[in-house]
C-alpha atoms as a PDB file:
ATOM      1  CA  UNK A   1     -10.041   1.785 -18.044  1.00  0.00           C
ATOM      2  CA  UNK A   2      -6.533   0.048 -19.445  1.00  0.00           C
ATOM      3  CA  UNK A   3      -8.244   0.730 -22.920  1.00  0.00           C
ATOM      4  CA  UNK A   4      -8.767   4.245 -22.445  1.00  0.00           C
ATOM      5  CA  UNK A   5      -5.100   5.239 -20.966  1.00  0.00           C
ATOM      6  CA  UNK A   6      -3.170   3.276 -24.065  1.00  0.00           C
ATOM      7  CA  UNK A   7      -5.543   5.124 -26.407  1.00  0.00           C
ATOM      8  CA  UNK A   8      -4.227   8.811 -24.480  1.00  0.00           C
ATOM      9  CA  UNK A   9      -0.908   7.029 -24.755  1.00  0.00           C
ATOM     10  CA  UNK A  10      -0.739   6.168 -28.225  1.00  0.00           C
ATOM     11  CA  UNK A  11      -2.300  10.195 -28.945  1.00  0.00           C
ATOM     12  CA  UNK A  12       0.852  11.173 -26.324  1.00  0.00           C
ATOM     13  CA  UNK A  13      -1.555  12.425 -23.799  1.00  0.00           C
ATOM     14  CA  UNK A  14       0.173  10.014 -21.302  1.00  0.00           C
ATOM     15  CA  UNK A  15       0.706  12.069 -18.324  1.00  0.00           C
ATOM     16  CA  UNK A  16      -2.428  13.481 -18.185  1.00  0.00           C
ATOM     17  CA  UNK A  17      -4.400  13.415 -15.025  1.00  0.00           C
ATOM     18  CA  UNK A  18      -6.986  10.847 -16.659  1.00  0.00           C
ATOM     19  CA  UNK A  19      -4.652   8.730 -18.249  1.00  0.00           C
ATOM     20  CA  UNK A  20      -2.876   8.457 -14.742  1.00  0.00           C
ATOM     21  CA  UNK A  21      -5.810   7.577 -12.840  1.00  0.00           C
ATOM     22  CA  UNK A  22      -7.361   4.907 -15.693  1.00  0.00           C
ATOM     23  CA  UNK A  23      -4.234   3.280 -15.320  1.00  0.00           C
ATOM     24  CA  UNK A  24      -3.888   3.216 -11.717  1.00  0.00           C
ATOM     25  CA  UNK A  25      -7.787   2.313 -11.595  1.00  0.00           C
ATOM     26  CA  UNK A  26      -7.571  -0.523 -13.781  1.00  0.00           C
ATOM     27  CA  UNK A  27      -4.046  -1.918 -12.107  1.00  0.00           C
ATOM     28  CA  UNK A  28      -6.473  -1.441  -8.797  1.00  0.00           C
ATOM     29  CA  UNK A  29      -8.592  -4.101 -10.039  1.00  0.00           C
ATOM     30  CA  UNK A  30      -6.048  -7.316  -9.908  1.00  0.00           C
ATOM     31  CA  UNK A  31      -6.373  -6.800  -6.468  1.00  0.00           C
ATOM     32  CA  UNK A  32      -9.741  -7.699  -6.532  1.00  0.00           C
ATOM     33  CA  UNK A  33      -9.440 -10.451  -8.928  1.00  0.00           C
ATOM     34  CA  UNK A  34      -6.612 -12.317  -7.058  1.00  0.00           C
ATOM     35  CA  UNK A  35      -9.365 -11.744  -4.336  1.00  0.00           C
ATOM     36  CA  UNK A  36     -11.877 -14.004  -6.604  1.00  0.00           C
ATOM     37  CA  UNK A  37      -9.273 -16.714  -7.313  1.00  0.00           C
ATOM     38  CA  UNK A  38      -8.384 -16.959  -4.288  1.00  0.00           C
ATOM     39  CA  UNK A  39     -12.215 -17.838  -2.730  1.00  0.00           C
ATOM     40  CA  UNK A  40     -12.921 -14.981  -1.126  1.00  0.00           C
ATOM     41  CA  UNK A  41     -16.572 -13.022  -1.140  1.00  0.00           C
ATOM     42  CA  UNK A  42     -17.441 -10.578  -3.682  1.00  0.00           C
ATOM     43  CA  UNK A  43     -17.504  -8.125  -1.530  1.00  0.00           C
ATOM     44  CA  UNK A  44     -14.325  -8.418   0.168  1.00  0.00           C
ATOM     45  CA  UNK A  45     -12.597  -8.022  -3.460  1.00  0.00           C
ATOM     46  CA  UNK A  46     -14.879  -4.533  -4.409  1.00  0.00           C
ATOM     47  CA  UNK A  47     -13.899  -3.719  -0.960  1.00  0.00           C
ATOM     48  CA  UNK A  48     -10.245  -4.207  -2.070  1.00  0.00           C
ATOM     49  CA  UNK A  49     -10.518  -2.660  -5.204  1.00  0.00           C
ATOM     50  CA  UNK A  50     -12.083   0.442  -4.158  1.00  0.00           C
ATOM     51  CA  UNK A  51      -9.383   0.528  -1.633  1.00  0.00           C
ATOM     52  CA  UNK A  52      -6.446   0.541  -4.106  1.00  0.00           C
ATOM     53  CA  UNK A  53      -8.355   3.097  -6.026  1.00  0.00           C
ATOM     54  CA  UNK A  54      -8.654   5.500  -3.397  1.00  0.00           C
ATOM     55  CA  UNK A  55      -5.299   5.167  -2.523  1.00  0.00           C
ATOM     56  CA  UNK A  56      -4.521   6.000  -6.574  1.00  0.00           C
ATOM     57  CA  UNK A  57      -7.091   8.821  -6.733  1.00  0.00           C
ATOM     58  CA  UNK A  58      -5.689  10.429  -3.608  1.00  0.00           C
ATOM     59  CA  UNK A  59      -1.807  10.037  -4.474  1.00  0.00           C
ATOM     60  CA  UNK A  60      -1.815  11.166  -7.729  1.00  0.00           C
ATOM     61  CA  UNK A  61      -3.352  14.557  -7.609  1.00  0.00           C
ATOM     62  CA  UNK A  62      -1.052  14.915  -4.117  1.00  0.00           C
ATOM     63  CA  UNK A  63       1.987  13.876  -5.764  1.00  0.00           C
ATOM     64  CA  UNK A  64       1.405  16.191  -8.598  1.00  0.00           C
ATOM     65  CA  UNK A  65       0.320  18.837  -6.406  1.00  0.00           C
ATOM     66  CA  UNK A  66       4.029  18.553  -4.841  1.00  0.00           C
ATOM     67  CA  UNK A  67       5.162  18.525  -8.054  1.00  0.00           C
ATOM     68  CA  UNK A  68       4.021  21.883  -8.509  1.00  0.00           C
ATOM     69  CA  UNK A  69       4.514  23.039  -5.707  1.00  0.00           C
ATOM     70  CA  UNK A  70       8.011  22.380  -6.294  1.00  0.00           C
ATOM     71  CA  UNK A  71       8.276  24.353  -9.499  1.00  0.00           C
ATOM     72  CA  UNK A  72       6.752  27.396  -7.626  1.00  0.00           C
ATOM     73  CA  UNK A  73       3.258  27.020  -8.794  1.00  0.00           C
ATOM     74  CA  UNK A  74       0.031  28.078  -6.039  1.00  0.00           C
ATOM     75  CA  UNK A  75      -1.861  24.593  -5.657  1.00  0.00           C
ATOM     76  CA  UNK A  76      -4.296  24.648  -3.137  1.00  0.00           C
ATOM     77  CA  UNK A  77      -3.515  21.712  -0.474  1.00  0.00           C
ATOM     78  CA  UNK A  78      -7.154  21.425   1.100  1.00  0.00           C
ATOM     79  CA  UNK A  79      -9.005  19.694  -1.365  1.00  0.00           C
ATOM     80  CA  UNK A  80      -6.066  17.043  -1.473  1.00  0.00           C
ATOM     81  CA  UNK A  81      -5.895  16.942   2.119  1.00  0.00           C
ATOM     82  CA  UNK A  82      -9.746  16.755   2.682  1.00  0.00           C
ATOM     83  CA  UNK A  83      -9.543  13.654  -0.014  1.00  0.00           C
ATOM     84  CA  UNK A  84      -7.109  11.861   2.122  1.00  0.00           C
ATOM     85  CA  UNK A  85      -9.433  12.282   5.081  1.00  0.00           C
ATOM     86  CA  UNK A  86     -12.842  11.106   3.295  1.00  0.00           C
ATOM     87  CA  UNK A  87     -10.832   7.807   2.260  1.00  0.00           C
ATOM     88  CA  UNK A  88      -9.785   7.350   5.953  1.00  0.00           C
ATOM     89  CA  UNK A  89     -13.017   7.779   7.050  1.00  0.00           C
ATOM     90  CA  UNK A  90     -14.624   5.595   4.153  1.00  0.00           C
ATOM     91  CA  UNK A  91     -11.601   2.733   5.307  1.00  0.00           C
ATOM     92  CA  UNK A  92     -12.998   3.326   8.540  1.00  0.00           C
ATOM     93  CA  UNK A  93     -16.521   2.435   8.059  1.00  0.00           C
ATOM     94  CA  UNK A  94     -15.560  -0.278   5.705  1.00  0.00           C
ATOM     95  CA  UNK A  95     -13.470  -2.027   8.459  1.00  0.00           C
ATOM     96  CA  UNK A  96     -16.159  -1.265  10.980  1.00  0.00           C
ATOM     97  CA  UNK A  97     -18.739  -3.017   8.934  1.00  0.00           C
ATOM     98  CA  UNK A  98     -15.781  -6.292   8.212  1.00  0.00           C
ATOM     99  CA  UNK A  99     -15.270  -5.301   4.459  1.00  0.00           C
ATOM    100  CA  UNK A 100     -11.528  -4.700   5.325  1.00  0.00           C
ATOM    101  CA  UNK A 101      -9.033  -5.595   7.882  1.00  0.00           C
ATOM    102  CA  UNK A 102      -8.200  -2.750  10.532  1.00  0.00           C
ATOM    103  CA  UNK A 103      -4.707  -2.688   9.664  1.00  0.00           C
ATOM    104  CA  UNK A 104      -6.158  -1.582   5.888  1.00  0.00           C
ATOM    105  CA  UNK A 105      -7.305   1.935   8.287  1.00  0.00           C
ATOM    106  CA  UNK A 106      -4.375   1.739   9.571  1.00  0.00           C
ATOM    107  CA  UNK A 107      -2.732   1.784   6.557  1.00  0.00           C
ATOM    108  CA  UNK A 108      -5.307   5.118   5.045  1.00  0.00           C
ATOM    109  CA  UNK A 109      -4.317   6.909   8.378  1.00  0.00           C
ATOM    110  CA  UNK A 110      -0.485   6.394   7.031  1.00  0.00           C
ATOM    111  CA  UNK A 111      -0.929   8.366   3.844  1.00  0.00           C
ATOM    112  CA  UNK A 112      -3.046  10.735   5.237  1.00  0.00           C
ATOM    113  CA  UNK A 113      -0.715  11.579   7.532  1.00  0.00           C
ATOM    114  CA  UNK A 114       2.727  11.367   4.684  1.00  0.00           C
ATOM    115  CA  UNK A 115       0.113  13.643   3.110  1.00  0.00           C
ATOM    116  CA  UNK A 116      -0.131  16.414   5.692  1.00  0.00           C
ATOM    117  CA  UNK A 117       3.683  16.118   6.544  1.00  0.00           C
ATOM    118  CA  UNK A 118       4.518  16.588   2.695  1.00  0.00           C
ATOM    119  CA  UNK A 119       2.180  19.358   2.025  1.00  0.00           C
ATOM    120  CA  UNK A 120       3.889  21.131   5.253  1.00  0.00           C
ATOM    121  CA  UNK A 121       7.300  20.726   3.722  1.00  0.00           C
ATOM    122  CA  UNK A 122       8.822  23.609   2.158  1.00  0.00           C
ATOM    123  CA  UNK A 123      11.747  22.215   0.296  1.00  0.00           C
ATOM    124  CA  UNK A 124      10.833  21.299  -2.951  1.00  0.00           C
ATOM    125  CA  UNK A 125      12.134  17.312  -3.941  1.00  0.00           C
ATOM    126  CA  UNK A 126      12.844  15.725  -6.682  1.00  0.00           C
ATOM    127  CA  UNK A 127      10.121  14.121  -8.716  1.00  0.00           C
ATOM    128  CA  UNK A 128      12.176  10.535  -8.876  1.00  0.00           C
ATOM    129  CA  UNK A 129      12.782  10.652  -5.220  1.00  0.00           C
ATOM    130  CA  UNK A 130       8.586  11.284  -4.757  1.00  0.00           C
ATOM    131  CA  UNK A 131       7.963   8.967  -7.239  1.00  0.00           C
ATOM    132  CA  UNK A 132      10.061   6.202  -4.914  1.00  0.00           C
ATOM    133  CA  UNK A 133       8.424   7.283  -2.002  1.00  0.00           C
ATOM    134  CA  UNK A 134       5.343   6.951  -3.402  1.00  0.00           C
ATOM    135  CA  UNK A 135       6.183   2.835  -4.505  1.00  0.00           C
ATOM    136  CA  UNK A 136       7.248   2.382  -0.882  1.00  0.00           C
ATOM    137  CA  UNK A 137       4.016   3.758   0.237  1.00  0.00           C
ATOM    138  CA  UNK A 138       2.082   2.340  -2.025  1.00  0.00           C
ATOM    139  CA  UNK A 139       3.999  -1.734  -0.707  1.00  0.00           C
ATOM    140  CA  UNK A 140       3.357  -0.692   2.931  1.00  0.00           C
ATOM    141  CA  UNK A 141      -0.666  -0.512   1.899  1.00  0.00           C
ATOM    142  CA  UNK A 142      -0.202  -3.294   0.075  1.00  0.00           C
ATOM    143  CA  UNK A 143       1.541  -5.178   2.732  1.00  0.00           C
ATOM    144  CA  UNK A 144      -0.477  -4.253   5.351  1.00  0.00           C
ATOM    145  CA  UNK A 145      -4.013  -5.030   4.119  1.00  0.00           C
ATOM    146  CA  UNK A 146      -2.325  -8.104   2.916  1.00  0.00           C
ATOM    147  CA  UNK A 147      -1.297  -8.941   6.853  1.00  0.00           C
ATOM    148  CA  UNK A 148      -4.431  -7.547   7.978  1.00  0.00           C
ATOM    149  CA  UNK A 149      -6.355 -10.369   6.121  1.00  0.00           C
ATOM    150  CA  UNK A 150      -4.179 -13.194   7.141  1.00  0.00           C
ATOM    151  CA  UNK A 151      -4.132 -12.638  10.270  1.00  0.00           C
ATOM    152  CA  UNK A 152      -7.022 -14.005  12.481  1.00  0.00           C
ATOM    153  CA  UNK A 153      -9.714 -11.460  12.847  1.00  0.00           C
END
């Protein structure tokens, strides 16, 4: 995945939707590994990884879709929306079953709902202050799967 967004890098593709989410996907996958070192189960780091990856393939197309938005473009905000949901509801069951903590759900309900409040917003904002948002959203899932594992379950 790292491979394949330098090679759209290097041919200046970039900031293309697949080069965006083969970067974010691969990035997703330390998560996992620091899992391994660390002793925990298999599992418990493809549970991590897949949860850093839906939280990449569901921020990227929404923060491009705001993006565009913002420049006047029609996007359509269901199937963004309706991807934040099937993650929640995938965290769900994974928490349910003891793949991830419950404050990792809590955490999916979070940008589901920064998702519906930002699609609802009719101001258009700047792409550097989405981008921070974004980096403080994307700490406060960090953060709280991290808390949700040390803490007792």
């Amino acid at each position: 995945l790292a491979l394949v967004q330098v090679v759209l890098r290097v041919r200046n593709q970039g900031r293309t939707l697949a080069a965006e989410i083969c970067g974010a996907l691969a990035l997703s996958a330390s998560a996992a590994m620091i899992a391994l070192a660390g002793g925990r189960e298999p599992r418990v780091a493809w549970a991590l990884w897949a949860l850093l990856a839906a939280r990449a393939l569901t921020a990227i197309p929404y923060v491009r879709s705001v993006l565009r938005r913002g420049r006047g473009q029609q996007v359509a905000g269901a199937p963004v929306l309706a991807a934040h949901a099937a993650v929640l509801a995938v965290g769900l069951v994974a928490t349910v079953v003891g793949l991830l903590p419950w404050l990792a759900t809590v955490a999916l309900g979070i940008l589901l709902a920064r998702a519906v409040v930002g699609w609802r917003s009719q101001r258009a904002v700047a792409a550097k202050i989405i981008g921070m948002r974004e980096l403080g959203f994307g700490a406060l899932t960090v953060a709280l799967v991290a808390l949700g594992f040390a803490l007792p379950h």
